[in-house]
PDB file of N, CA and C in Angstrom:
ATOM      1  N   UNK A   1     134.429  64.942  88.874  1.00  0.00           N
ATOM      2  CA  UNK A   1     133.031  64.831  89.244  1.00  0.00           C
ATOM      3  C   UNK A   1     132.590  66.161  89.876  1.00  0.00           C
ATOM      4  N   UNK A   2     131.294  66.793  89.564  1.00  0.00           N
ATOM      5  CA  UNK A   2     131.018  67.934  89.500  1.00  0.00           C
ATOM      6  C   UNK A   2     129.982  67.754  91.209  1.00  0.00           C
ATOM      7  N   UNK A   3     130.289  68.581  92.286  1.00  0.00           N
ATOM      8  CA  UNK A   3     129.612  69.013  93.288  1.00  0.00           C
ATOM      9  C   UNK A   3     128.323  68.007  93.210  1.00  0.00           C
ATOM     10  N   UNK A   4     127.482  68.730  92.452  1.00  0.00           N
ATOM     11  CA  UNK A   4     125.756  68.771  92.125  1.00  0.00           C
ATOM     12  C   UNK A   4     125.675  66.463  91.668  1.00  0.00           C
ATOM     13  N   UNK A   5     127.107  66.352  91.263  1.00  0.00           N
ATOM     14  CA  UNK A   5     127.001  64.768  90.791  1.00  0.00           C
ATOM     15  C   UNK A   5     127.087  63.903  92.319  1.00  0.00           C
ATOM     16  N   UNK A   6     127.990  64.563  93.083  1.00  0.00           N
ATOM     17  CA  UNK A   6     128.568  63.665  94.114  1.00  0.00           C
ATOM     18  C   UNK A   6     127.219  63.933  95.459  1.00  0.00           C
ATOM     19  N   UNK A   7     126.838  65.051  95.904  1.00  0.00           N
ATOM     20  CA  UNK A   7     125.882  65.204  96.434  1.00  0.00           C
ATOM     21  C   UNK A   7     124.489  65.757  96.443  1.00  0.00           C
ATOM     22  N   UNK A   8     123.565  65.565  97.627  1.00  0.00           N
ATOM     23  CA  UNK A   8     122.433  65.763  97.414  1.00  0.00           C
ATOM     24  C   UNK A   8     121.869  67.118  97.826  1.00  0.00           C
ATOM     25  N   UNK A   9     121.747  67.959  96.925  1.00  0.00           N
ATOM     26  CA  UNK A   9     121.549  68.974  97.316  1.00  0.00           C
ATOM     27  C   UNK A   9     119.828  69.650  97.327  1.00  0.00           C
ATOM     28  N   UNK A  10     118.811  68.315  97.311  1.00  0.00           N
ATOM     29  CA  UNK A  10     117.327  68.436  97.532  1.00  0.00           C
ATOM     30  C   UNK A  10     117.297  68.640  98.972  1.00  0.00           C
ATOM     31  N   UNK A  11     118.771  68.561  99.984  1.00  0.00           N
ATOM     32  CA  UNK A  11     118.249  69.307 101.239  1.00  0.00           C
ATOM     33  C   UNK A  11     118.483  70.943 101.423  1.00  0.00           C
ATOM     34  N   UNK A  12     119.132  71.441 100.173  1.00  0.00           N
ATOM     35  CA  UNK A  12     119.421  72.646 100.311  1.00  0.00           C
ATOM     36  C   UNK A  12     118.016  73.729 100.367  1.00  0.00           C
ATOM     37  N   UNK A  13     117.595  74.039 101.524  1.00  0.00           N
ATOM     38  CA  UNK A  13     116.074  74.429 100.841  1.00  0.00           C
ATOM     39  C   UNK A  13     116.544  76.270 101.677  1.00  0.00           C
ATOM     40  N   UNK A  14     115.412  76.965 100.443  1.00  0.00           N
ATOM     41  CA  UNK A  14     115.529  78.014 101.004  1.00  0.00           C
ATOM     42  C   UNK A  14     114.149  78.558 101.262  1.00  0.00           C
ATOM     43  N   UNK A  15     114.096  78.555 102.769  1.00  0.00           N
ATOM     44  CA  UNK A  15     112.734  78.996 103.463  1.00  0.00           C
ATOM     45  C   UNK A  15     111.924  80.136 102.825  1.00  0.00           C
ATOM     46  N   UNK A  16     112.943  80.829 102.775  1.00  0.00           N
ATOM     47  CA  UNK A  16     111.992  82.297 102.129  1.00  0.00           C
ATOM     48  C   UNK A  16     111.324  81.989 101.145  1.00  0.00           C
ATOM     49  N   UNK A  17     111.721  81.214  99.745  1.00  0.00           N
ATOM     50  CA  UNK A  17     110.871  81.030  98.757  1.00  0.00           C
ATOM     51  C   UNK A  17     109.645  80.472  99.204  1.00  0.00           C
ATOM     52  N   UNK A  18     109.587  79.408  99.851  1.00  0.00           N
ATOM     53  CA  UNK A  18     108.123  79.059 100.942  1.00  0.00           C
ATOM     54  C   UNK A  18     106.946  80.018 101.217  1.00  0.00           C
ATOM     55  N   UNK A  19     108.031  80.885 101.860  1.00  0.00           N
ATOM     56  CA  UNK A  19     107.009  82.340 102.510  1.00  0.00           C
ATOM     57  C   UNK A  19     106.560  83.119 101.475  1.00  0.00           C
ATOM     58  N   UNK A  20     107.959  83.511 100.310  1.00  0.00           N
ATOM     59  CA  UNK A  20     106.921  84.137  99.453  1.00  0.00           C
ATOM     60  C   UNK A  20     106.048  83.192  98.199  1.00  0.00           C
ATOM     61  N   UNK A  21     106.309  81.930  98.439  1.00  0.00           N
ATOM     62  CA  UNK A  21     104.979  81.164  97.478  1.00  0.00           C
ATOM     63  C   UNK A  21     103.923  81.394  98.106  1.00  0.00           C
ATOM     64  N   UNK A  22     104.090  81.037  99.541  1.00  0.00           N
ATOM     65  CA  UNK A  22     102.597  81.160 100.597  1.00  0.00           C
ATOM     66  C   UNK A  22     101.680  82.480 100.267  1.00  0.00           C
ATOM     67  N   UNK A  23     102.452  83.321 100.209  1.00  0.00           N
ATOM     68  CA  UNK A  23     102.357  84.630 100.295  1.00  0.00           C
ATOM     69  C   UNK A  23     102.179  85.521  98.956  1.00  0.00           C
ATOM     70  N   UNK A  24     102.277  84.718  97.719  1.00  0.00           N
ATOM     71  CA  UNK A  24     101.697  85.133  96.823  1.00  0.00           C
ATOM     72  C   UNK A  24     100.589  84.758  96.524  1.00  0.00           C
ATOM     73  N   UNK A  25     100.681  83.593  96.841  1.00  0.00           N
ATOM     74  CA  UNK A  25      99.223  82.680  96.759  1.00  0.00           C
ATOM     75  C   UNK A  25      98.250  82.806  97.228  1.00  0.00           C
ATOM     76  N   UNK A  26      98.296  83.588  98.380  1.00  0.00           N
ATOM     77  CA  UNK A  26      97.476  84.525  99.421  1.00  0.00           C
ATOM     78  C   UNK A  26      97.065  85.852  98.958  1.00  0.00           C
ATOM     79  N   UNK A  27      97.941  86.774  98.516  1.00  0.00           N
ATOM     80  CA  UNK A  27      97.794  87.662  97.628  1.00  0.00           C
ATOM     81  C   UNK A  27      97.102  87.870  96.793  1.00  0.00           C
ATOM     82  N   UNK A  28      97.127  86.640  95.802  1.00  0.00           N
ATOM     83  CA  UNK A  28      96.765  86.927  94.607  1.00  0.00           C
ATOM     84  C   UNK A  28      95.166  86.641  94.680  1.00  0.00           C
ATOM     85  N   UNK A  29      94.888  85.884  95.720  1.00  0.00           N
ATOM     86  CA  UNK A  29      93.270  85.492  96.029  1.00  0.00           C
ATOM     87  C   UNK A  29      92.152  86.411  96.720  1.00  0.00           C
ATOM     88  N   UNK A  30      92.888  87.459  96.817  1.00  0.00           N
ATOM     89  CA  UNK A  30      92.349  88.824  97.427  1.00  0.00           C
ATOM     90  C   UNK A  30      91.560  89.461  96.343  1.00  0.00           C
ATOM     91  N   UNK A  31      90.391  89.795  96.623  1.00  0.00           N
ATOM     92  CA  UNK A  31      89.550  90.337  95.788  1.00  0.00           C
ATOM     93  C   UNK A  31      89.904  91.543  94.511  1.00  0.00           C
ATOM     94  N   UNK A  32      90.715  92.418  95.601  1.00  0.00           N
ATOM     95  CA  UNK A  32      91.297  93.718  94.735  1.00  0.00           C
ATOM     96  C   UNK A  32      92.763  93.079  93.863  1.00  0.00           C
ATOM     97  N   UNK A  33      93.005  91.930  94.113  1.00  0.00           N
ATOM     98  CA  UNK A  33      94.103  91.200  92.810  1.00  0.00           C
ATOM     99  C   UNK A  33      93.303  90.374  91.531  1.00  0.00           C
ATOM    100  N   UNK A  34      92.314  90.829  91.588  1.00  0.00           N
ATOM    101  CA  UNK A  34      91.656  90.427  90.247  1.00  0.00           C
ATOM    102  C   UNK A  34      92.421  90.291  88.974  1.00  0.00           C
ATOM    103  N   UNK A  35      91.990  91.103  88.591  1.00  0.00           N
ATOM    104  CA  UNK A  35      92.700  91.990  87.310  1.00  0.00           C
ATOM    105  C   UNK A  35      94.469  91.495  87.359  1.00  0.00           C
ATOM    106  N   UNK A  36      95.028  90.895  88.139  1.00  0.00           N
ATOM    107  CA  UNK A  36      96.351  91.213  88.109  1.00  0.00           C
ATOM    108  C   UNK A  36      96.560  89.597  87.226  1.00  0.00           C
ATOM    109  N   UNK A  37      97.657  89.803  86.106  1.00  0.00           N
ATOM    110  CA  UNK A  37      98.069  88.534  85.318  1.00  0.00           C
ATOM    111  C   UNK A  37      98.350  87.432  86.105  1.00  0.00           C
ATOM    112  N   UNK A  38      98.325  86.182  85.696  1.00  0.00           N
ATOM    113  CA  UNK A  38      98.542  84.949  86.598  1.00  0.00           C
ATOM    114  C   UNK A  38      99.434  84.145  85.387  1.00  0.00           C
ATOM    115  N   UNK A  39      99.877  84.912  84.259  1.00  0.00           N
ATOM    116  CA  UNK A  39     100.542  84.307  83.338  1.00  0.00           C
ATOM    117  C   UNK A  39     101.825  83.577  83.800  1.00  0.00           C
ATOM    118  N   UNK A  40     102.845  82.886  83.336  1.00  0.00           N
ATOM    119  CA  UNK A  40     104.005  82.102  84.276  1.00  0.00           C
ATOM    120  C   UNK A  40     104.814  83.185  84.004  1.00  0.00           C
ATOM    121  N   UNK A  41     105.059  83.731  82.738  1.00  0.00           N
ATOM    122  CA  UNK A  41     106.122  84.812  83.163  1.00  0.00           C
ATOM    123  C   UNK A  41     105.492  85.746  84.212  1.00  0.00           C
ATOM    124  N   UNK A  42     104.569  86.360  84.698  1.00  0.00           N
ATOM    125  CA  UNK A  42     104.105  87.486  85.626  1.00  0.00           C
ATOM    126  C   UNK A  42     104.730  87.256  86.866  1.00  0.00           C
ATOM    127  N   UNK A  43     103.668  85.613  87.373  1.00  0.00           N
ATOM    128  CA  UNK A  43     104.175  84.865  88.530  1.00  0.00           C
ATOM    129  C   UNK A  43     105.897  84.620  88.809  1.00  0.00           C
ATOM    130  N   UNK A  44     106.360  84.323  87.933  1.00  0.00           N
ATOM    131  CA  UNK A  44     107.662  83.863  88.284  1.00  0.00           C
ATOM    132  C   UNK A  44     108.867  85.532  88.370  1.00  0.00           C
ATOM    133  N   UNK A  45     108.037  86.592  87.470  1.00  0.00           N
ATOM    134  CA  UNK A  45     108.545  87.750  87.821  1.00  0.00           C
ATOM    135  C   UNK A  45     108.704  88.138  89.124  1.00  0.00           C
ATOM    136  N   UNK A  46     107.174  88.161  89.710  1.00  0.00           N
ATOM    137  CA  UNK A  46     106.843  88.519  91.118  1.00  0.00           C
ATOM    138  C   UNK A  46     107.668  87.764  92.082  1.00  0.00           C
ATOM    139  N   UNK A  47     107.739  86.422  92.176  1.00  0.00           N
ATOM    140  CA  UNK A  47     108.399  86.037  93.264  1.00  0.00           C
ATOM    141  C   UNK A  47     109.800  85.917  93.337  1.00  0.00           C
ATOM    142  N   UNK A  48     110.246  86.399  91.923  1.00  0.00           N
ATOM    143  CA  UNK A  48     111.550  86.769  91.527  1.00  0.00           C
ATOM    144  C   UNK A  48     112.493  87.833  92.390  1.00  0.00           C
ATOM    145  N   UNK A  49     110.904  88.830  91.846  1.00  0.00           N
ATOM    146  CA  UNK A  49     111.549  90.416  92.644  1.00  0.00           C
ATOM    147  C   UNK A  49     111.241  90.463  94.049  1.00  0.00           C
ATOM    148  N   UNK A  50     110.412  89.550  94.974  1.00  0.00           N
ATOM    149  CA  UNK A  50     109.757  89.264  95.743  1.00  0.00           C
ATOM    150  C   UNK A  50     111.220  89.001  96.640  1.00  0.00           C
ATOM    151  N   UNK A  51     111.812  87.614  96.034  1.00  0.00           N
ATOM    152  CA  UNK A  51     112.720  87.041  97.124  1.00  0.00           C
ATOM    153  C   UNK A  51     114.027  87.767  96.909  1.00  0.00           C
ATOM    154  N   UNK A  52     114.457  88.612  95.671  1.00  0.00           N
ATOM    155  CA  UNK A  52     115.492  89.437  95.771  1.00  0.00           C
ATOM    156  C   UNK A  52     115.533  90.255  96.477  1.00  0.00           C
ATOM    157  N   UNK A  53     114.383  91.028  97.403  1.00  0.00           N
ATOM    158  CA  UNK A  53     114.697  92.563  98.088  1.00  0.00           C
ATOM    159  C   UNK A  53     114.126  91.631  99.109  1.00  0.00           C
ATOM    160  N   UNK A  54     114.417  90.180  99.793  1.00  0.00           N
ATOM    161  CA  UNK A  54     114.383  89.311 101.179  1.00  0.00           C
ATOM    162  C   UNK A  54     115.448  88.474 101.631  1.00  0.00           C
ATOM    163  N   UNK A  55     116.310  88.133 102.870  1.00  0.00           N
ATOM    164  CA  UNK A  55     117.025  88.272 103.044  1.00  0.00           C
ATOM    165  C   UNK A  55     116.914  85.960 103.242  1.00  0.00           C
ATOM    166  N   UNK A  56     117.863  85.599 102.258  1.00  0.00           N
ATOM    167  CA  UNK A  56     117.580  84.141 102.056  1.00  0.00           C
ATOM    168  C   UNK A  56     117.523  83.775 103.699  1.00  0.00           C
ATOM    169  N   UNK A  57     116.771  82.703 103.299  1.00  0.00           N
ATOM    170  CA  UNK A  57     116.506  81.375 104.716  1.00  0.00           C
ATOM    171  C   UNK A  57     117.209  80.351 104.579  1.00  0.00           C
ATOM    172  N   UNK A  58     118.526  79.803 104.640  1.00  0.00           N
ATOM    173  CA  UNK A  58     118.545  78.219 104.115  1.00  0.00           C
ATOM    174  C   UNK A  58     118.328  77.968 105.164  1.00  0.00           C
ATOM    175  N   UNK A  59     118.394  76.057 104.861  1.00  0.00           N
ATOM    176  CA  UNK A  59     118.523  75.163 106.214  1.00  0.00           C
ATOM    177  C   UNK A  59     118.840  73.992 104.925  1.00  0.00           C
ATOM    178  N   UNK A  60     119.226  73.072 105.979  1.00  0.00           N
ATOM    179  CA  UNK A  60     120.000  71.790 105.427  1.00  0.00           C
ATOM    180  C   UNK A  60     119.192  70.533 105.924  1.00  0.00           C
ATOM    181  N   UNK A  61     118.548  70.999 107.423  1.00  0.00           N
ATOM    182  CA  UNK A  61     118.337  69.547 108.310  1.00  0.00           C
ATOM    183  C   UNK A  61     117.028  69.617 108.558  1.00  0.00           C
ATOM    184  N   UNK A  62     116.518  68.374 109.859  1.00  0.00           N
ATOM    185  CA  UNK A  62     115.263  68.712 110.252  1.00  0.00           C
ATOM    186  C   UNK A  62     115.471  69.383 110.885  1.00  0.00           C
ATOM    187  N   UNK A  63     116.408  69.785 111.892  1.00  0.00           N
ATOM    188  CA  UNK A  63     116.892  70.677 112.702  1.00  0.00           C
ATOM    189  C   UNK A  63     116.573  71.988 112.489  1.00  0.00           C
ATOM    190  N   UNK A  64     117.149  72.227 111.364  1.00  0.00           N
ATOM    191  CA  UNK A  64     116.764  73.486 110.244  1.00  0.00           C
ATOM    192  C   UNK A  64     115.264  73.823 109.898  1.00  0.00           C
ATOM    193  N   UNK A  65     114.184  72.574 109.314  1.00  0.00           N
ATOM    194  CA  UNK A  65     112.707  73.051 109.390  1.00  0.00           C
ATOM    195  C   UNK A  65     112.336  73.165 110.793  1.00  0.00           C
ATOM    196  N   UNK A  66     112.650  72.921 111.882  1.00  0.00           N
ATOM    197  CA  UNK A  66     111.900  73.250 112.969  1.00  0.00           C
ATOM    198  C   UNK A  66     112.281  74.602 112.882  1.00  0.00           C
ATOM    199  N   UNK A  67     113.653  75.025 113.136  1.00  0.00           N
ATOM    200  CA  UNK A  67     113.701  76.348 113.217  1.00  0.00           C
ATOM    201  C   UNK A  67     112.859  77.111 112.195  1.00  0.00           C
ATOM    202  N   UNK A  68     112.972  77.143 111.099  1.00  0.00           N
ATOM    203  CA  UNK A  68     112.363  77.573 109.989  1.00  0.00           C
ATOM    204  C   UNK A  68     110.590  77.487 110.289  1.00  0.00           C
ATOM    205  N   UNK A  69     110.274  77.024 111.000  1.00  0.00           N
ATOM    206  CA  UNK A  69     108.659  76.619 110.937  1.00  0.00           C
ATOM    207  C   UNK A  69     108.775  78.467 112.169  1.00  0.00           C
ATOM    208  N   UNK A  70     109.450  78.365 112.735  1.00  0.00           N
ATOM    209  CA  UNK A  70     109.573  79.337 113.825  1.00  0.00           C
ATOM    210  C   UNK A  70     109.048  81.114 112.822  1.00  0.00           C
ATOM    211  N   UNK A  71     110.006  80.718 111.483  1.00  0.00           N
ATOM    212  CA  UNK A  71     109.785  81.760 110.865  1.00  0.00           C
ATOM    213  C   UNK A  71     108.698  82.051 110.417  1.00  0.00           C
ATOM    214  N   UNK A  72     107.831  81.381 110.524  1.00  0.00           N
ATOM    215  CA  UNK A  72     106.303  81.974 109.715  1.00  0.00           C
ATOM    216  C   UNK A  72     106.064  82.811 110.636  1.00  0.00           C
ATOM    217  N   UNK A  73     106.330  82.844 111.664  1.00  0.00           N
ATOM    218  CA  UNK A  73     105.720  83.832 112.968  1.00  0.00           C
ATOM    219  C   UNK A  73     106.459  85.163 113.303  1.00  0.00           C
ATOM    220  N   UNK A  74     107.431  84.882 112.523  1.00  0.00           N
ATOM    221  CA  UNK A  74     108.415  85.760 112.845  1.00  0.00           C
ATOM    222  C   UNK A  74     108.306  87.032 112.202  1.00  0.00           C
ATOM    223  N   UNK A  75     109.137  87.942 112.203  1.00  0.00           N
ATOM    224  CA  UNK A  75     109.304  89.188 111.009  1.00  0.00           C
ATOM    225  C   UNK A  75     109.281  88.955 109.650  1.00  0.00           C
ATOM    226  N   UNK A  76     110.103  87.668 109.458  1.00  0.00           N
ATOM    227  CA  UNK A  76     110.174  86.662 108.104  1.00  0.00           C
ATOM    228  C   UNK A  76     108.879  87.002 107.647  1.00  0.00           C
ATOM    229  N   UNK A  77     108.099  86.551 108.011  1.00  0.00           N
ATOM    230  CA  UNK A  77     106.449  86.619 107.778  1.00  0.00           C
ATOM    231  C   UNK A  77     106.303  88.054 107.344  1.00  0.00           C
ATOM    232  N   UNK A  78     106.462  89.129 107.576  1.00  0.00           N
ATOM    233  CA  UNK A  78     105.765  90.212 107.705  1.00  0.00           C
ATOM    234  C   UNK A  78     107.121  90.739 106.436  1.00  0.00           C
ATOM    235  N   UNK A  79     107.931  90.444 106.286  1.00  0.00           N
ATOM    236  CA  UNK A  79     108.968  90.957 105.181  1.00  0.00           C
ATOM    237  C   UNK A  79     108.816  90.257 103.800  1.00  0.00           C
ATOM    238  N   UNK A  80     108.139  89.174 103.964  1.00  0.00           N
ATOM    239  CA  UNK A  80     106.882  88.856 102.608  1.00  0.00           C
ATOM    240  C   UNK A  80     106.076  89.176 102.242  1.00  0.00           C
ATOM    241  N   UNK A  81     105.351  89.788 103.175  1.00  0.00           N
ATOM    242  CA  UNK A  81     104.288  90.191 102.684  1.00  0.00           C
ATOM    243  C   UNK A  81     104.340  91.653 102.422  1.00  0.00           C
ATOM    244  N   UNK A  82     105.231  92.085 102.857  1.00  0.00           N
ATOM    245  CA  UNK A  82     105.745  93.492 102.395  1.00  0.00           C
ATOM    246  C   UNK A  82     106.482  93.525 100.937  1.00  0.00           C
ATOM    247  N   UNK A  83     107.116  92.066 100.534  1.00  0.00           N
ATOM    248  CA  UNK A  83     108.110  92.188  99.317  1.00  0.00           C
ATOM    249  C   UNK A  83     107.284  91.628  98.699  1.00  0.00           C
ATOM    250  N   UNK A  84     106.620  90.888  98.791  1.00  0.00           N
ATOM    251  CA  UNK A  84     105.017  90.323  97.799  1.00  0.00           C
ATOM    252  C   UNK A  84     104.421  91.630  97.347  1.00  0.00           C
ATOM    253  N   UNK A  85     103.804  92.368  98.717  1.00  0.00           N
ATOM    254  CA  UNK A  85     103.093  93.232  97.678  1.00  0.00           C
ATOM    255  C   UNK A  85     103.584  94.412  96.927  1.00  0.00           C
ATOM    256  N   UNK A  86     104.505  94.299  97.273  1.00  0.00           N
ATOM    257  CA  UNK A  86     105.531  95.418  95.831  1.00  0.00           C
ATOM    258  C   UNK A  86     105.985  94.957  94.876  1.00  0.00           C
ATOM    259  N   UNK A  87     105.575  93.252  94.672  1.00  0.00           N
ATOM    260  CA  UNK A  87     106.969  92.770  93.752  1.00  0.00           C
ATOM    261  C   UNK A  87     105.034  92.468  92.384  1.00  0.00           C
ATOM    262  N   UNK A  88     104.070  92.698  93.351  1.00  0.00           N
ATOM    263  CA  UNK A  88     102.885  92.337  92.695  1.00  0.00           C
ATOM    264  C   UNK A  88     102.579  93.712  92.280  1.00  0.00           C
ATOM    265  N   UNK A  89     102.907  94.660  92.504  1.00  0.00           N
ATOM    266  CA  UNK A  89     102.275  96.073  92.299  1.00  0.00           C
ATOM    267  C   UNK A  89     103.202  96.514  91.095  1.00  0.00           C
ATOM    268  N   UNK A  90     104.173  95.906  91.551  1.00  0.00           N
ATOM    269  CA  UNK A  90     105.454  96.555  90.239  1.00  0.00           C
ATOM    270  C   UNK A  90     105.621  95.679  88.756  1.00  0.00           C
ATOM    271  N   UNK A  91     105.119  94.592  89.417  1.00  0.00           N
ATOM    272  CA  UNK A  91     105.045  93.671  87.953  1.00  0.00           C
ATOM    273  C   UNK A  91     103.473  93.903  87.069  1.00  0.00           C
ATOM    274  N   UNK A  92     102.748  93.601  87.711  1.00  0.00           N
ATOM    275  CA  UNK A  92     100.908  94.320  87.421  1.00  0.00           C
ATOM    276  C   UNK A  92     100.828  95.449  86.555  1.00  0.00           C
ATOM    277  N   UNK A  93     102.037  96.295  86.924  1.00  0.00           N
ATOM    278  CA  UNK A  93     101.814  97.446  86.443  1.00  0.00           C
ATOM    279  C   UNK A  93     102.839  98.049  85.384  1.00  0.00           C
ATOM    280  N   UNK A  94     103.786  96.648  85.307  1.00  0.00           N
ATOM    281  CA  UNK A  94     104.682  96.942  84.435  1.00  0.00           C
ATOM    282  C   UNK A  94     104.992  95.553  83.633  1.00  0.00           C
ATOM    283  N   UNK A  95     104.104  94.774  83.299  1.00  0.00           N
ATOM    284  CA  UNK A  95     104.752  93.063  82.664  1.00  0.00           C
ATOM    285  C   UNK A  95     105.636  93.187  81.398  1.00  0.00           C
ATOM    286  N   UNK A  96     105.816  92.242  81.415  1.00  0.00           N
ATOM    287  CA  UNK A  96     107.331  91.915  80.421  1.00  0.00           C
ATOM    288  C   UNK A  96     106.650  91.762  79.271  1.00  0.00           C
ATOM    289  N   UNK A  97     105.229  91.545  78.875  1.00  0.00           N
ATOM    290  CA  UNK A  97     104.587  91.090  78.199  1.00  0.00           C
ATOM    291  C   UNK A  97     103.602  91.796  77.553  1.00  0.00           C
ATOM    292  N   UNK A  98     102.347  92.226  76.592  1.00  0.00           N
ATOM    293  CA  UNK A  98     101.819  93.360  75.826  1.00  0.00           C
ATOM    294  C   UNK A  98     100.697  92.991  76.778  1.00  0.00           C
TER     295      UNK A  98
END
């Protein structure tokens, strides 16, 4: 029996993806992100390259989202929105797509 069969791993959550969904979603509603693709490959590029150059969040518990709620305030916060807007500037300007 394989890991993923025996347990539940819908508590495995990783915070950062949070911050940078929040945080693209925020992004992308900014006037000067017009023009920028909203196609699923673009999006899923961006938060791709977004959460690779950010340093993961897990948590397991509630224990874990309280702490984690701590992180929106934190540097966490401000290292999204720094890897958002490069991961939006670099994909915008370079898509996988014609």
């Amino acid at each position: 029996m394989s890991l993923r069969e025996e347990y539940d791993f819908e508590y495995l959550v990783n915070e950062s993806e949070n911050l940078v969904f929040e945080e693209l979603d925020a992004q992308l509603e900014m006037k000067e992100r017009a023009n920028v693709c909203r196609c699923q490959d673009c999006i899923l590029d961006m938060a791709a390259l977004a959460l690779n150059s950010m340093k993961p969040q897990y948590r397991v518990s509630l224990l874990g989202s309280v702490y984690a709620s701590s992180l929106h305030i934190s540097s966490a916060r401000e290292e999204a929105e720094k890897s958002v807007k490069m991961a939006i500037d670099k994909i915008s300007s370079n898509p996988s797509h014609n």
